[in-house]
Structure formats: C-alpha cells, structure tokens
Protein backbone atom coordinates (compact mmCIF):
# COMPACT_ATOMS: atom_id res chain seq x y z
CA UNK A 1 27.96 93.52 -42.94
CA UNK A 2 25.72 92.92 -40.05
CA UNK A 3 26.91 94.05 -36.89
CA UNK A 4 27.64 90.90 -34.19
CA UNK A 5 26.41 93.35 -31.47
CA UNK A 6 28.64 93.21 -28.02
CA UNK A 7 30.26 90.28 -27.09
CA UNK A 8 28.75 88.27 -23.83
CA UNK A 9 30.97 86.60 -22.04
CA UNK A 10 29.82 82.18 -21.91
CA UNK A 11 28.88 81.93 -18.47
CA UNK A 12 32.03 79.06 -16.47
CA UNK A 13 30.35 75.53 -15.94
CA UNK A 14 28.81 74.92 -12.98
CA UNK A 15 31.51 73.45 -9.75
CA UNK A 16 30.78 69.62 -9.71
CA UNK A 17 28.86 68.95 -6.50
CA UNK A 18 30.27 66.60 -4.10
CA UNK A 19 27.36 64.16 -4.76
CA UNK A 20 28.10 64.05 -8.75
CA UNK A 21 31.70 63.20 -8.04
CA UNK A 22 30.75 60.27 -5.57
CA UNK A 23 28.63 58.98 -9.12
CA UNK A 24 31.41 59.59 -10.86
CA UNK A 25 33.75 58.03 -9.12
CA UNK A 26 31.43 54.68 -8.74
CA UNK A 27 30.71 55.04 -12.54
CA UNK A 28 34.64 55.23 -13.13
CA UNK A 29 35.71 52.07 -11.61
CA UNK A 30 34.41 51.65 -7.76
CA UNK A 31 31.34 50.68 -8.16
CA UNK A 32 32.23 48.50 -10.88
CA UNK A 33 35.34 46.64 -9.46
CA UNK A 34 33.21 45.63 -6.00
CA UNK A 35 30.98 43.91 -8.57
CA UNK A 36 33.76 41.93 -10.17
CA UNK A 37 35.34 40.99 -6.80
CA UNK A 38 31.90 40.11 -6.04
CA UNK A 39 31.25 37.75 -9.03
CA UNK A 40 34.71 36.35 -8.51
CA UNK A 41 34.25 35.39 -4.99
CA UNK A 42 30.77 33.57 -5.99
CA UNK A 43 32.84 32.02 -9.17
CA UNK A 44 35.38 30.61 -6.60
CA UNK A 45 33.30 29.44 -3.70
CA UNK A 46 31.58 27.75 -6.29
CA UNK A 47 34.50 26.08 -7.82
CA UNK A 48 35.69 24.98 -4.02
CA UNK A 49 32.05 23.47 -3.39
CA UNK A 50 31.81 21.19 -6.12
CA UNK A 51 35.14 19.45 -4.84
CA UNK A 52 33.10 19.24 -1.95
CA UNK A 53 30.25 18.00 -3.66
CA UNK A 54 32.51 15.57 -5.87
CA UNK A 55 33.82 14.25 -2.34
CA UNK A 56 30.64 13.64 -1.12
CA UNK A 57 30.00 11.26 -4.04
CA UNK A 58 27.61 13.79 -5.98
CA UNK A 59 27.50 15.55 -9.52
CA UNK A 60 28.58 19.02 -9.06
CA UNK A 61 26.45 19.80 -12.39
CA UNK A 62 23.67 18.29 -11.34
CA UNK A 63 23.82 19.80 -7.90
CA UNK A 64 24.51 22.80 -9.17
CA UNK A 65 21.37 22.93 -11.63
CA UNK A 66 19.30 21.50 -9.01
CA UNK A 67 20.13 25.25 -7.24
CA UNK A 68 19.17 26.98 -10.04
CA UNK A 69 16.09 25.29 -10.39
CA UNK A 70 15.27 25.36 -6.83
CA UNK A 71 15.93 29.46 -6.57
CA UNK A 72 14.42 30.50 -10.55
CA UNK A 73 12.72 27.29 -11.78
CA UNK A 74 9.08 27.84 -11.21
CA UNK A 75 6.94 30.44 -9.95
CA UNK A 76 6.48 28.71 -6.84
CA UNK A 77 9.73 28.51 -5.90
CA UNK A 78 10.81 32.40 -6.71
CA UNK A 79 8.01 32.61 -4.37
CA UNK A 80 9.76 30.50 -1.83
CA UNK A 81 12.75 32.33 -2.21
CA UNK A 82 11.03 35.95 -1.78
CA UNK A 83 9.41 34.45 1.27
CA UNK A 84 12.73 33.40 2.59
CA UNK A 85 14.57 36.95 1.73
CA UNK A 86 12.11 38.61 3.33
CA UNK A 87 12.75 38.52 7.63
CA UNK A 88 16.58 38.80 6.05
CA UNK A 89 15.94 42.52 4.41
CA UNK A 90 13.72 43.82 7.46
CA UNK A 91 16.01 42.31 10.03
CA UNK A 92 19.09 43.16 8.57
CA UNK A 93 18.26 47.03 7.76
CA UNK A 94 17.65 47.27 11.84
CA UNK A 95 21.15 45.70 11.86
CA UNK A 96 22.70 48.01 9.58
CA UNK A 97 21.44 51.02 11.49
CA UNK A 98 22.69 50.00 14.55
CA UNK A 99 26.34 49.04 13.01
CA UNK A 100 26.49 52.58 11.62
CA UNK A 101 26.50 53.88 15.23
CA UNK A 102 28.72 51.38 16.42
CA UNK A 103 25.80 49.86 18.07
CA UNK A 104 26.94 45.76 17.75
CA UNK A 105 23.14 43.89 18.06
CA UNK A 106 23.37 40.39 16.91
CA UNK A 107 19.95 39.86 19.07
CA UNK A 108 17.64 39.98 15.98
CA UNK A 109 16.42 36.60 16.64
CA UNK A 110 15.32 37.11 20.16
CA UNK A 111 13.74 40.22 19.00
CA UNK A 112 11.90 38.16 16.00
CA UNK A 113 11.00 35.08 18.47
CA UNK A 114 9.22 37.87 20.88
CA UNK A 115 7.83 39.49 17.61
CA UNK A 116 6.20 36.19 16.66
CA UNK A 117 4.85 35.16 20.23
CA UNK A 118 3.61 38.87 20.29
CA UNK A 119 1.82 38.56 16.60
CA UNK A 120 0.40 34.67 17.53
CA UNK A 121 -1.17 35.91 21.00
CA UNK A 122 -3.11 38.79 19.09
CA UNK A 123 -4.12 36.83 16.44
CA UNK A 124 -5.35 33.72 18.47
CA UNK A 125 -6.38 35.71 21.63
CA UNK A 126 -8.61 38.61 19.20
CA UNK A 127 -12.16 38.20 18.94
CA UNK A 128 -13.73 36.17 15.84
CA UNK A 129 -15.72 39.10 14.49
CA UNK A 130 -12.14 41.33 14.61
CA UNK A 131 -11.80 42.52 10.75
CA UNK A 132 -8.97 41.23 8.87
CA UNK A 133 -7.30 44.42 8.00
CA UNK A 134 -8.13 45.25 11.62
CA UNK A 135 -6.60 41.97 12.93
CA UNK A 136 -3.32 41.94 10.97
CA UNK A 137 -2.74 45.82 11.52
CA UNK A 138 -2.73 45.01 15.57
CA UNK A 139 -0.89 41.73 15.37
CA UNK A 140 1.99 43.39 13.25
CA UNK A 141 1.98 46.30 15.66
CA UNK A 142 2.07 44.14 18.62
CA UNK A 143 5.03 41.67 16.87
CA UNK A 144 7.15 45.38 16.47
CA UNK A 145 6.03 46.50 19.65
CA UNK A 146 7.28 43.36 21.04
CA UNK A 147 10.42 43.54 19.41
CA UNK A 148 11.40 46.39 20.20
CA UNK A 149 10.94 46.25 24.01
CA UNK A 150 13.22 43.19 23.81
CA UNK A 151 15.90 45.21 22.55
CA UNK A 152 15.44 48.33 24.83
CA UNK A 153 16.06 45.75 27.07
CA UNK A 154 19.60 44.73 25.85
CA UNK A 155 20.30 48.76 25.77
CA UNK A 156 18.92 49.44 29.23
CA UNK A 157 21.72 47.16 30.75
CA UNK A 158 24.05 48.14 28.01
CA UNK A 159 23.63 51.79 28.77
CA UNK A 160 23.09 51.64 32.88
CA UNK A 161 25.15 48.69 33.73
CA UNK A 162 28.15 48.50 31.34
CA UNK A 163 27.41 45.24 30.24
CA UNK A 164 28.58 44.92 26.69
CA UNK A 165 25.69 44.92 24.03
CA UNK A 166 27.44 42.16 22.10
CA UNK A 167 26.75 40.15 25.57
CA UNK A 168 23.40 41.58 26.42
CA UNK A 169 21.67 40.89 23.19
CA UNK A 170 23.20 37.50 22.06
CA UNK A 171 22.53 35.69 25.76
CA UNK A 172 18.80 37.42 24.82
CA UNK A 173 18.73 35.58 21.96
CA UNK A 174 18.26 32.39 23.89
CA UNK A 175 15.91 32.86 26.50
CA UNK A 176 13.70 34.35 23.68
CA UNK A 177 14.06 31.37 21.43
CA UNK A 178 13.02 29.31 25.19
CA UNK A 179 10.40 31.91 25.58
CA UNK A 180 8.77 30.45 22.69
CA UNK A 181 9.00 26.97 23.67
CA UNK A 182 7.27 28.12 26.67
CA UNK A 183 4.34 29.23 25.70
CA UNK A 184 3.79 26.47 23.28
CA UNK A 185 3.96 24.29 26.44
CA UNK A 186 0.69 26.15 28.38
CA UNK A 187 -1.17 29.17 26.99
CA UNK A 188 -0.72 29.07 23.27
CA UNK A 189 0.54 25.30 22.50
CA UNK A 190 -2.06 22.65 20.66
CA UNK A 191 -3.32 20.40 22.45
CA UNK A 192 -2.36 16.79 21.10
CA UNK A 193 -0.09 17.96 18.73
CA UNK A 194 2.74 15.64 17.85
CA UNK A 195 5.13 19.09 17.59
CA UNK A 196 5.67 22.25 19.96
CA UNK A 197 2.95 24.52 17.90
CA UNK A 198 0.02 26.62 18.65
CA UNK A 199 -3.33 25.94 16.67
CA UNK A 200 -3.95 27.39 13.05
CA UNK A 201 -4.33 30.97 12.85
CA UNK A 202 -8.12 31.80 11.70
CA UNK A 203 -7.81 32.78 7.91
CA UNK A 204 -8.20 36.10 8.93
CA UNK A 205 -4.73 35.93 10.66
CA UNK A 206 -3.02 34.68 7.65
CA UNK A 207 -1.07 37.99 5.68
CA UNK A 208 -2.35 38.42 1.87
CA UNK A 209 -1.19 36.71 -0.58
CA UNK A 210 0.77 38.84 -3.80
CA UNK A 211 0.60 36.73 -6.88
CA UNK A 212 -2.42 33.75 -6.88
CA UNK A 213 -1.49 30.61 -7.44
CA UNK A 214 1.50 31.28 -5.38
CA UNK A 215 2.47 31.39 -1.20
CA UNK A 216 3.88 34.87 -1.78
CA UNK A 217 2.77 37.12 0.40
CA UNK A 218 2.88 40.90 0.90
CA UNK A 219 6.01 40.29 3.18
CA UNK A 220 8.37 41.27 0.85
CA UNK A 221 6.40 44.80 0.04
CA UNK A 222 6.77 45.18 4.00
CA UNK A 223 11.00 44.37 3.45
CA UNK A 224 11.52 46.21 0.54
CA UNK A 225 9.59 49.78 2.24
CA UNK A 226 12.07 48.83 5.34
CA UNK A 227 15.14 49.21 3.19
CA UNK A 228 13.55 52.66 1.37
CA UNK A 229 12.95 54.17 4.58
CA UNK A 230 15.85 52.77 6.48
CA UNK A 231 18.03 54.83 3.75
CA UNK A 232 16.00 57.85 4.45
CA UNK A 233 15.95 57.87 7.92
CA UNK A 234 19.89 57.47 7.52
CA UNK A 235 20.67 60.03 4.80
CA UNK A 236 17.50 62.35 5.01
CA UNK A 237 17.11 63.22 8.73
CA UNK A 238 19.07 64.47 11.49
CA UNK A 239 18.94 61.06 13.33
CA UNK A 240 20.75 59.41 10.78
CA UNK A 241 23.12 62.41 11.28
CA UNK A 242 23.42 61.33 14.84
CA UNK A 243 23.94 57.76 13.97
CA UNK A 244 26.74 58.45 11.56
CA UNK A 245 28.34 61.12 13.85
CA UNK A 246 28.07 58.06 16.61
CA UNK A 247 29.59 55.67 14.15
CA UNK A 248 32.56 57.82 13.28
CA UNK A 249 33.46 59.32 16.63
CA UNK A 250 31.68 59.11 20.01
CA UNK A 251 34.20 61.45 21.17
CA UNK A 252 33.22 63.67 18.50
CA UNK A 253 29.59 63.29 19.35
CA UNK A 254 30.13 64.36 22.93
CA UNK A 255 31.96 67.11 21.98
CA UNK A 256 28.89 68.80 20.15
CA UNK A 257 26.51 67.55 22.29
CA UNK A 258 25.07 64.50 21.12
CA UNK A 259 23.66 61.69 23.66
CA UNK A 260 24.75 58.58 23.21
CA UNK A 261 22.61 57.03 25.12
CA UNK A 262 19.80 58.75 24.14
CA UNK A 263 20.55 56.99 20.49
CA UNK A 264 21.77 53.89 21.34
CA UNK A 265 18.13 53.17 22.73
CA UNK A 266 16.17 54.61 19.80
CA UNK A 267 18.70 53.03 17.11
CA UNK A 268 17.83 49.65 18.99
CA UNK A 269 14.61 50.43 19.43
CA UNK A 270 13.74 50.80 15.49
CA UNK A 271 15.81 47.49 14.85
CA UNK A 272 14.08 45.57 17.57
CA UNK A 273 10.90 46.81 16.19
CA UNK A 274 11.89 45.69 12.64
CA UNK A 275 12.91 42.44 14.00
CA UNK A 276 9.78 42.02 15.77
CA UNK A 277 7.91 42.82 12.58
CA UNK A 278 10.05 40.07 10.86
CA UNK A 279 8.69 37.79 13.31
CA UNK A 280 4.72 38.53 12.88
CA UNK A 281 5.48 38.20 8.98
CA UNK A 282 6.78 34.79 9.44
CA UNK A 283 4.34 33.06 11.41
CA UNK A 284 1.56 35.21 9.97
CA UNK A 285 2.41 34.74 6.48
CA UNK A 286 4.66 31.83 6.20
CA UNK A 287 3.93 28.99 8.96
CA UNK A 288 0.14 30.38 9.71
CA UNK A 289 0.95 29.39 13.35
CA UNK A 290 3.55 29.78 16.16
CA UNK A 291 6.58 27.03 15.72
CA UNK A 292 9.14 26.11 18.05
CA UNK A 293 12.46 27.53 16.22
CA UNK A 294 10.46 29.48 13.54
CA UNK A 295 13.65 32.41 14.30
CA UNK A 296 16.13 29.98 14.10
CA UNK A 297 19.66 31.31 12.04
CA UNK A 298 17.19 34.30 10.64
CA UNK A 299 18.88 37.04 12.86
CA UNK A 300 22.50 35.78 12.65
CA UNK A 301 22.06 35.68 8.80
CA UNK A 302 20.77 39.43 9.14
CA UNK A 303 24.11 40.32 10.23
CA UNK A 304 26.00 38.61 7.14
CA UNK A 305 23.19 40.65 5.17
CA UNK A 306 23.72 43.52 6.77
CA UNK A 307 28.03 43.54 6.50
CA UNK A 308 27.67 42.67 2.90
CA UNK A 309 25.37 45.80 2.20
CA UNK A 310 28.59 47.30 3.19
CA UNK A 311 25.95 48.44 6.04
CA UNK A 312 23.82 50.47 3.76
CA UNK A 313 19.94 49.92 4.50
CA UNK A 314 18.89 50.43 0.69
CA UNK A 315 21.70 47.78 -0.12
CA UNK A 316 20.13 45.38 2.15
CA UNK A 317 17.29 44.70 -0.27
CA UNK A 318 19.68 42.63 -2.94
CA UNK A 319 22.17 41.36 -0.11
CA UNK A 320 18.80 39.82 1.35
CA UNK A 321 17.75 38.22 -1.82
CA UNK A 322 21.17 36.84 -2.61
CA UNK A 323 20.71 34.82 0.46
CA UNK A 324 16.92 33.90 0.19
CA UNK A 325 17.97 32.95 -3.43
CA UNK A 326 20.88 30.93 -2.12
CA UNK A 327 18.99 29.27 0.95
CA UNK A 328 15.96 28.26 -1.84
CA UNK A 329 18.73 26.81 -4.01
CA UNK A 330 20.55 24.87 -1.79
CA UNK A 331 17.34 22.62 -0.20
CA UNK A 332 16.46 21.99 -3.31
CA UNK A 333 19.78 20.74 -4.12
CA UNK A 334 19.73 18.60 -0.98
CA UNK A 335 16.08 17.33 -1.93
CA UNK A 336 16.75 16.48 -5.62
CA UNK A 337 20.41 15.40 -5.67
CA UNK A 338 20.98 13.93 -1.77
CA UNK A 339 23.59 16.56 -0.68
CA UNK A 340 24.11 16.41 2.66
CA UNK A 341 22.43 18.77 4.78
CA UNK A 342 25.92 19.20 6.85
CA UNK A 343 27.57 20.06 3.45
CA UNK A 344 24.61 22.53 2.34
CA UNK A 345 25.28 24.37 5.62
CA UNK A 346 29.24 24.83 4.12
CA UNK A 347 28.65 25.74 0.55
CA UNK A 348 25.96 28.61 2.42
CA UNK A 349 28.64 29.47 4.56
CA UNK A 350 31.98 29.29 2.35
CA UNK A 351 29.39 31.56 -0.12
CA UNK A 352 28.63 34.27 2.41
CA UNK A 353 32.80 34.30 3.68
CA UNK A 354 33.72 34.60 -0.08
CA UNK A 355 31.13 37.88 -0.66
CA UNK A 356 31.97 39.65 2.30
CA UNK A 357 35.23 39.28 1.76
CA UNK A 358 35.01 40.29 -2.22
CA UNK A 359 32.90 43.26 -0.42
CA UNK A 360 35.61 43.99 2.44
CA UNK A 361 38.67 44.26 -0.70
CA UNK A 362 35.86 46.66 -2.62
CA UNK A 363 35.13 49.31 0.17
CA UNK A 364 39.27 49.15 0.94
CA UNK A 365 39.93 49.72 -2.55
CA UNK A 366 38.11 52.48 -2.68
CA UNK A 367 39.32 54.45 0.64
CA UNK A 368 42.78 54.19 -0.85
C-alpha cells in the first residue's frame, strides 16, 4: 500500500474584502430592488400621464409611441437624443462632486452660458488660417476656463462673505443667461438677424461629427470621459478623499486638518469648468453659433441628473441619457400627436419626481 506521505493542512479561505461584500450585497438584493423601484416609478408616472394625455383630448398610445419613436426610431433621432444627454452628463458630474462635499451649486447654467460666450468669442474672434484641431482645442479650453472662473466667483463670496452658495450661484445664473443677451446685442450679435444670434461659426469651429449621415458629434465621447474620470478623481485620489470627508463631516475635516475652503473652491472650480465645457459643446457642436437661451433648463436638469445618480459621477452617464432619451421623446410626441407643450413640461417633470423618489426609497432601503 502506497504511503499518503504527511498530511498538509488545506490552507482557510481567504477573509472577504470589504469591496466583495459591497458586490455582494448589490448582487443579493440592493442593487436589484433600486432597479425595480425604479421601473415602477417610470410604470406609474406613465400610467398618471396618459390620464393627462386622455384629458387633454389625445391618444395615450399614440402619444406614447410617438416617444418611442422620437427617442429610438431612427438613427437621426438616437442622435438627437445623445446630443441632448450630453451638457446633462458633463454638467451634472460637476454637480455631483460638489453635492458630495456638501457644496449646493445649482449655477451650472451660468457657468455653461459663460462657457458658450467664452467658446463663440474664440471661435469667431481666431484667425482664418487657425487649424481646426488647433481652433476647437482653444475654444473648448477657453468655454472651461470660462466656466470655471464663474463659479470661483460664487465660492469667493461664499467662502469670504458668508453669503450662502445656494444664493450666490443661482442669482449667477441670471446675469449669465443676460450676459449672453448682451453680447449678442454689440460685439458678437448678427447684424440683421431676425433673432438674438451671432454669425455662423466657420466650419472649422463646428465639433466633429461621430457617425456620417448623422448630427452626432464627439460631445458625448467628451460626457462619457467626464463621468470615468469624475469617478476616479472621487474614489482614486486623495481629493475625492477630501470631498467625501467634507460631505460627511466638516467638523470632522477640521479636526484632521482639512481646508474647507481650500476645497470648496477647487470642487467648484472643476464643476464650473465642466459646465463651461458643456457650453462650448453646445454651441460648437449643436447650434454652430451663439443663441440667446442656448443654457436654458440644461443646468437645473443637471441637478435632477445628478440626485438620481444617487450623486455618483460614473452613474451620471445613464441618469443623463434617461433624460436626453426622455426630452427627445417627448417633442416628438408634441410634434406628431399635438400634446401640449405645457403638458410635455409635466409628464418630464412628474417622470423625474417619480425616479428620484424610486431612487430616494432604494439608497434608504439599503442603509437600514
């Protein structure tokens, strides 16, 4: 009989590390049960609009295919709806930052108004012979550059003045959106023009387009890199460290030495920057030209984004497209079926309440 030799001991399993049982516990149930609450609350909002839609004298059916066809029907119009997700993701992962340090900006769409003047003066103001590369490089630097001033701004009287940042950067909201108006009325309006605009950007101005045939443009690469780096900056360096410390307890953080102010300016300087960014994409890529109201709703809308990412910057990328998706559905629904544009605005806005909350009852569930 052969001899088994000594006996070694199986060496004990490896301790589960504390990032295997977060997965675990979103694979067991969490994860899972914010989706359902999710898909319920669009189920229901969407049962309480077509009473809506059956008041208003319309087919809910045929509104409601009219959506789908507006948001998936063609190519074109997935393009539309990329193009409209797009200041949404970049905006709204500027947003999220800032929320995680308890750093309340709602003035994205200031900060994308200044970005778009910024991005139109480059463009129009650069020299013909300017390369394209060259020219859209410097125009989207300017639009973040822009930006972000706007909201070290808000934080400078935030920080030295006490003025609450909720205050500071929502009354900046509108003298940027008048800002715009301005200089469509002297240095960089068209002349004879029926509508506050500046001229046509030269084709070099215009951003590239992604798929031919199609106005997608390379936008939505520059969104979906904001929400991959927003998650590292957050989780991978020690200034997302700060933020979260911030976010949990400023006490805490003054305790070990962290300065608050210090981050509240950076934090709002990377989401004005973002926002300013957002801006140069849309009038570079989108209207070709400066518009009165181009920023209109786009930063408020980042903050819906931003709440129902449960305030994480990678989760801002599908929060984003649920609303570009939703926005592209719902003209077309107008367009095709005569919806009112008033009741549009409510099925939108009964949508986004229904989510957040589904999202709220998810993240609750899961603390307790």
């Amino acid at each position: 009989m052969l001899d088994p030799g000594p006996l070694v001991p199986r060496p004990a399993p490896a301790a589960p590390t504390p990032r295997a049982d977060r997965l675990r516990g979103l694979l067991a149930g969490g994860g899972a049960q914010t989706f359902g609450l999710t898909l319920g609350a669009i189920v229901l909002a969407l049962v309480i609009t077509a009473g809506l839609i059956l008041l208003a004298g319309k087919n809910p059916v045929t509104a409601y295919g009219a959506l789908l066809r507006g948001a998936f029907g063609s190519l074109d119009r997935l393009a539309f709806a990329l193009n409209k997700s797009t200041p949404y993701i970049i905006t709204g992962v500027g947003v999220a930052l800032c929320f995680r340090a308890k750093v309340i900006n709602i003035g994205g769409e200031g900060q994308i108004a200044l970005g778009g003047i910024a991005a139109s003066f480059v463009v129009l103001m650069a020299p013909a012979s300017l390369p394209a590369p060259l020219l859209l490089s410097l125009a989207m630097l300017a639009g973040a550059a822009a930006g972000a001033l706007w909201a070290l701004l808000a934080a400078f009287v935030f920080i030295k003045r006490n003025v609450h940042e909720v205050l500071c950067t929502l009354l900046l909201n509108f003298v940027g959106v008048l800002l715009v108006s301005e200089v469509l009325h002297a240095p960089l309006g068209e002349e004879g023009a029926g509508f506050p605009q500046s001229p046509l950007f030269p084709r070099a101005g215009w951003l590239p387009g992604l798929i031919a045939g199609t106005d997608l443009h390379i936008g939505i690469l520059f969104a979906v890199a904001a929400a991959v780096l927003g998650h590292v900056l957050l989780w991978r360096t020690t200034f997302g460290f700060r933020l979260r410390i911030l976010g949990a307890s400023r006490p805490a953080a003054a305790y070990v030495g962290l300065s608050a102010a210090r981050s509240t300016a950076l934090v709002m300087a990377i989401a004005g920057a973002l926002a300013g960014l957002a801006g140069g994409i849309e009038v570079s890529g989108v209207h070709n030209r400066l518009i009165e109201g181009f920023s209109h709703g786009f930063g408020f809308n980042a903050v819906a984004v931003a709440l129902i990412a449960g305030l994480n910057p990678l989760a801002v990328l599908p929060a984003g497209l649920f609303l570009g998706f939703l926005e592209a559905g719902t003209l077309a629904m107008q367009r095709e079926v005569g919806v009112p544009s008033s009741l549009v605005y409510v099925i939108e806005g009964l949508m986004m309440v229904f989510v957040l909350c589904a999202v709220g009852m998810g993240a609750h569930n899961r603390k307790v």
